[in-house]
C-alpha atoms as a PDB file:
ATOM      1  CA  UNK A   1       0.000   0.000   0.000  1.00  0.00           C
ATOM      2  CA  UNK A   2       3.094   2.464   0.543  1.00  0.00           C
ATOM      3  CA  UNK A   3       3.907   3.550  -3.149  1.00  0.00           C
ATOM      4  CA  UNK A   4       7.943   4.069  -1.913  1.00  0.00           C
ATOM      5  CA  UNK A   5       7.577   0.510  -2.247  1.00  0.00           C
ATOM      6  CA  UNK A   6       7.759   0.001  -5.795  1.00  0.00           C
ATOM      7  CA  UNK A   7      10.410  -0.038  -8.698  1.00  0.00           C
ATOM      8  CA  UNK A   8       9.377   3.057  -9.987  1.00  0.00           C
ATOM      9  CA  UNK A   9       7.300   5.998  -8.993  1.00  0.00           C
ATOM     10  CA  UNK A  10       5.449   8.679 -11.345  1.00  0.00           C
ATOM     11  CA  UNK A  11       4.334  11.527 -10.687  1.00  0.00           C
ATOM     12  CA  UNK A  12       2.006  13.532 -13.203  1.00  0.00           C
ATOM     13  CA  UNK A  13       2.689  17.166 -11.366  1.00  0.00           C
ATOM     14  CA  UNK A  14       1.622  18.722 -15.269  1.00  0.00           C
ATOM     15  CA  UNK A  15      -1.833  18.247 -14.614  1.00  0.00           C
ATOM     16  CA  UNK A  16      -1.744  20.494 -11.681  1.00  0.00           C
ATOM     17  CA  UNK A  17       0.315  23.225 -13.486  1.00  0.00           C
ATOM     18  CA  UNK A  18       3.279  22.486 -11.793  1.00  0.00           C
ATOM     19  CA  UNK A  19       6.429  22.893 -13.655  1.00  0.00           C
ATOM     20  CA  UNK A  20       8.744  20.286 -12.213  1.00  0.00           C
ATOM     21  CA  UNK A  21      10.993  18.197 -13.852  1.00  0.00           C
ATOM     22  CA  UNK A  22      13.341  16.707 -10.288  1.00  0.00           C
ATOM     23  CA  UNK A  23      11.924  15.066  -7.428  1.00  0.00           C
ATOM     24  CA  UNK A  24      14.254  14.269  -4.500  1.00  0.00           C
ATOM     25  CA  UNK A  25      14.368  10.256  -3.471  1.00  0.00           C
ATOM     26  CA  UNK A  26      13.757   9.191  -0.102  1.00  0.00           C
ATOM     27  CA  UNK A  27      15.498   6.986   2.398  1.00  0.00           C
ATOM     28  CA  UNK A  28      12.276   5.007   3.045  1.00  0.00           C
ATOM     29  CA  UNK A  29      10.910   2.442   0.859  1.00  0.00           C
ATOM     30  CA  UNK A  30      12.546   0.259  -2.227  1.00  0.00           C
ATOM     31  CA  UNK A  31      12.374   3.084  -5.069  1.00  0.00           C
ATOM     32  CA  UNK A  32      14.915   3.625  -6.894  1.00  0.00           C
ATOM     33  CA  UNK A  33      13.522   5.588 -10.286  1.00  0.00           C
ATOM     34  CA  UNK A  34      11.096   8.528  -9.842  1.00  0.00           C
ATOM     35  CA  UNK A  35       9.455  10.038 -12.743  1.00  0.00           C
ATOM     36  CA  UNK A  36       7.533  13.275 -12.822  1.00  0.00           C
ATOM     37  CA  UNK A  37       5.744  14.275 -15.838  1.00  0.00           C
ATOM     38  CA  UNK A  38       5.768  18.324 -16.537  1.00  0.00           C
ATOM     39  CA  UNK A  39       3.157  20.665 -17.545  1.00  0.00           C
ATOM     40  CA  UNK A  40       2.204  19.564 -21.681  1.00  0.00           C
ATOM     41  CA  UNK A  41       3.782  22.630 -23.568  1.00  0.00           C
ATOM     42  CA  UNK A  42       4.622  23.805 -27.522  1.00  0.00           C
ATOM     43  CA  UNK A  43       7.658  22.247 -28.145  1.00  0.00           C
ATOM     44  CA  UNK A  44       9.631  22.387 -32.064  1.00  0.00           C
ATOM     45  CA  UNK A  45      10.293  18.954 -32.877  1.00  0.00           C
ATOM     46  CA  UNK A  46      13.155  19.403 -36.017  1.00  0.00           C
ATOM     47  CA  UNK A  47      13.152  16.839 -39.393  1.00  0.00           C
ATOM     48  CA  UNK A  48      15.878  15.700 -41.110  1.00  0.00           C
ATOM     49  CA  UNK A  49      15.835  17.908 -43.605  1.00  0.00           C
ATOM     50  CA  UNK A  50      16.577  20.830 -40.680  1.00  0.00           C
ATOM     51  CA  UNK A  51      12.586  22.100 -40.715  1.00  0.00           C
ATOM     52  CA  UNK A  52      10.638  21.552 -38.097  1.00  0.00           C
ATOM     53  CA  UNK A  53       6.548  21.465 -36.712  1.00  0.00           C
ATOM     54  CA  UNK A  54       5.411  22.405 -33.046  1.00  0.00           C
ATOM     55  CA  UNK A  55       3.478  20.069 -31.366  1.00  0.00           C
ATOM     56  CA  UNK A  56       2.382  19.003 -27.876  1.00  0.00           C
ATOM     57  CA  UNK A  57       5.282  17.348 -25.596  1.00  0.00           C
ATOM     58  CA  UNK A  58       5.684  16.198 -22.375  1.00  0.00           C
ATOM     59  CA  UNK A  59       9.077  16.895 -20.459  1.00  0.00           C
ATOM     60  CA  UNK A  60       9.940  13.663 -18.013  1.00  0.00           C
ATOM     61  CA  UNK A  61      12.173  14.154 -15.363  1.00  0.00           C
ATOM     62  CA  UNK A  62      13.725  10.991 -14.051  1.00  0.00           C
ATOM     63  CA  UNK A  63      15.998  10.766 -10.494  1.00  0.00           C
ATOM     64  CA  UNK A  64      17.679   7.198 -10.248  1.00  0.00           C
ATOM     65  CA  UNK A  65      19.582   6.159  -7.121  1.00  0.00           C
ATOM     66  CA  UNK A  66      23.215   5.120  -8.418  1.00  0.00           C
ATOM     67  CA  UNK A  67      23.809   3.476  -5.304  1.00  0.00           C
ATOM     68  CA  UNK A  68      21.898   0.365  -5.952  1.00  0.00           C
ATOM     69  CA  UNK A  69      22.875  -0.457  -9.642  1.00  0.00           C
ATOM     70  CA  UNK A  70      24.604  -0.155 -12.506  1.00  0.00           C
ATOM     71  CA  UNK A  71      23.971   2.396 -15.757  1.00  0.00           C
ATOM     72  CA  UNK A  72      23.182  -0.795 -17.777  1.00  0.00           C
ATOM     73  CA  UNK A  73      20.388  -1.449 -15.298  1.00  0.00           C
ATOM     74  CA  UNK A  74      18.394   2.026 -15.067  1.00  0.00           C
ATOM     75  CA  UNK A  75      19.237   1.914 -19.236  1.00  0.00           C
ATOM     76  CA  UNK A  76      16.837  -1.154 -19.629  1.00  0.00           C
ATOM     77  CA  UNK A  77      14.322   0.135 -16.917  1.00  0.00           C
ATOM     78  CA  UNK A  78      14.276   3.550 -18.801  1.00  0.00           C
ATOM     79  CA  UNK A  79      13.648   1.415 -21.652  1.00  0.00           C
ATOM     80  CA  UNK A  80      10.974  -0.555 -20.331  1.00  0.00           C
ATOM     81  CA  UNK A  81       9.353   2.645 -18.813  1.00  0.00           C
ATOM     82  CA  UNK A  82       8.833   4.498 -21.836  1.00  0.00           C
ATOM     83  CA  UNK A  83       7.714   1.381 -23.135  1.00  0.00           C
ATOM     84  CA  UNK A  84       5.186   0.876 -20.931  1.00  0.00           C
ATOM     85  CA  UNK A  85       4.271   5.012 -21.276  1.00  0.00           C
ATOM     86  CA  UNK A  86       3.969   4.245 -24.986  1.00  0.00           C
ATOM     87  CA  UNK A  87       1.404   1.246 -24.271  1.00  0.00           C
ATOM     88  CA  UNK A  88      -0.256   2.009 -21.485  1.00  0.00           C
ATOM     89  CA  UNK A  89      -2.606  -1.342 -22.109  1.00  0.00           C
ATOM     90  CA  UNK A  90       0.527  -3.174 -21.097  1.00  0.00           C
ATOM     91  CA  UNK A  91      -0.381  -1.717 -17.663  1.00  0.00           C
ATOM     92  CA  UNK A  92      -3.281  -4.003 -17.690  1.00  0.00           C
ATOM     93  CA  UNK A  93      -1.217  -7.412 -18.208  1.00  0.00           C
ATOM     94  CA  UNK A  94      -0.409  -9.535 -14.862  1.00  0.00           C
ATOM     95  CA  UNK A  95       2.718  -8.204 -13.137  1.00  0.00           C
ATOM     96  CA  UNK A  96       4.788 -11.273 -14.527  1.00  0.00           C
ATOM     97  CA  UNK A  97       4.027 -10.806 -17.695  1.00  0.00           C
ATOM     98  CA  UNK A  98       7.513  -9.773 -19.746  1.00  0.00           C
ATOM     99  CA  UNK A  99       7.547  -6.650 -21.396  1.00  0.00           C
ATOM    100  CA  UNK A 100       9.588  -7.307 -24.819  1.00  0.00           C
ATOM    101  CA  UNK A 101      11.221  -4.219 -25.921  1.00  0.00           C
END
């Protein structure tokens, strides 16, 4: 029931204006990745060819604790986080279930 207890935490502080992209980890609990979501803003996404478009975009901020693992580890669970962000059905499976990436 204590959501420090979990492999990651996130945090939509967007959808109450709040423009944070850092949150602080804590001491208490198993987290180790905390992601906050920022406010949706007009952001230029650029093309190959060097033009770009504005659309709507979501800033992530993401705190890892070093202490408990390697860069190789927090790579794959960034992986599997936007993964899951990306498919939010995947949310839905059992907790067992593999995500492939």
């Amino acid at each position: 029931d204590d959501p420090y207890y979990s492999s990651v935490f996130v945090s939509n502080l967007g959808s109450i204006k709040m423009h944070a992209s850092y949150h602080h980890l804590t001491d208490w609990g198993t987290n180790s990745l905390f992601v906050v979501i920022d406010e949706k803003k007009p952001t230029a996404f650029f093309k190959e060819d060097g033009t770009y478009e504005v659309r709507e975009a979501l800033r992530l901020g993401i705190t890892v604790d070093e202490r408990i693992a390697d860069g190789v580890y927090f790579a794959n669970s960034i992986k599997i986080l936007r993964k899951l962000l990306e498919n939010p059905e995947l949310l839905e499976l059992p907790l067992d279930t593999p995500v492939e990436l």
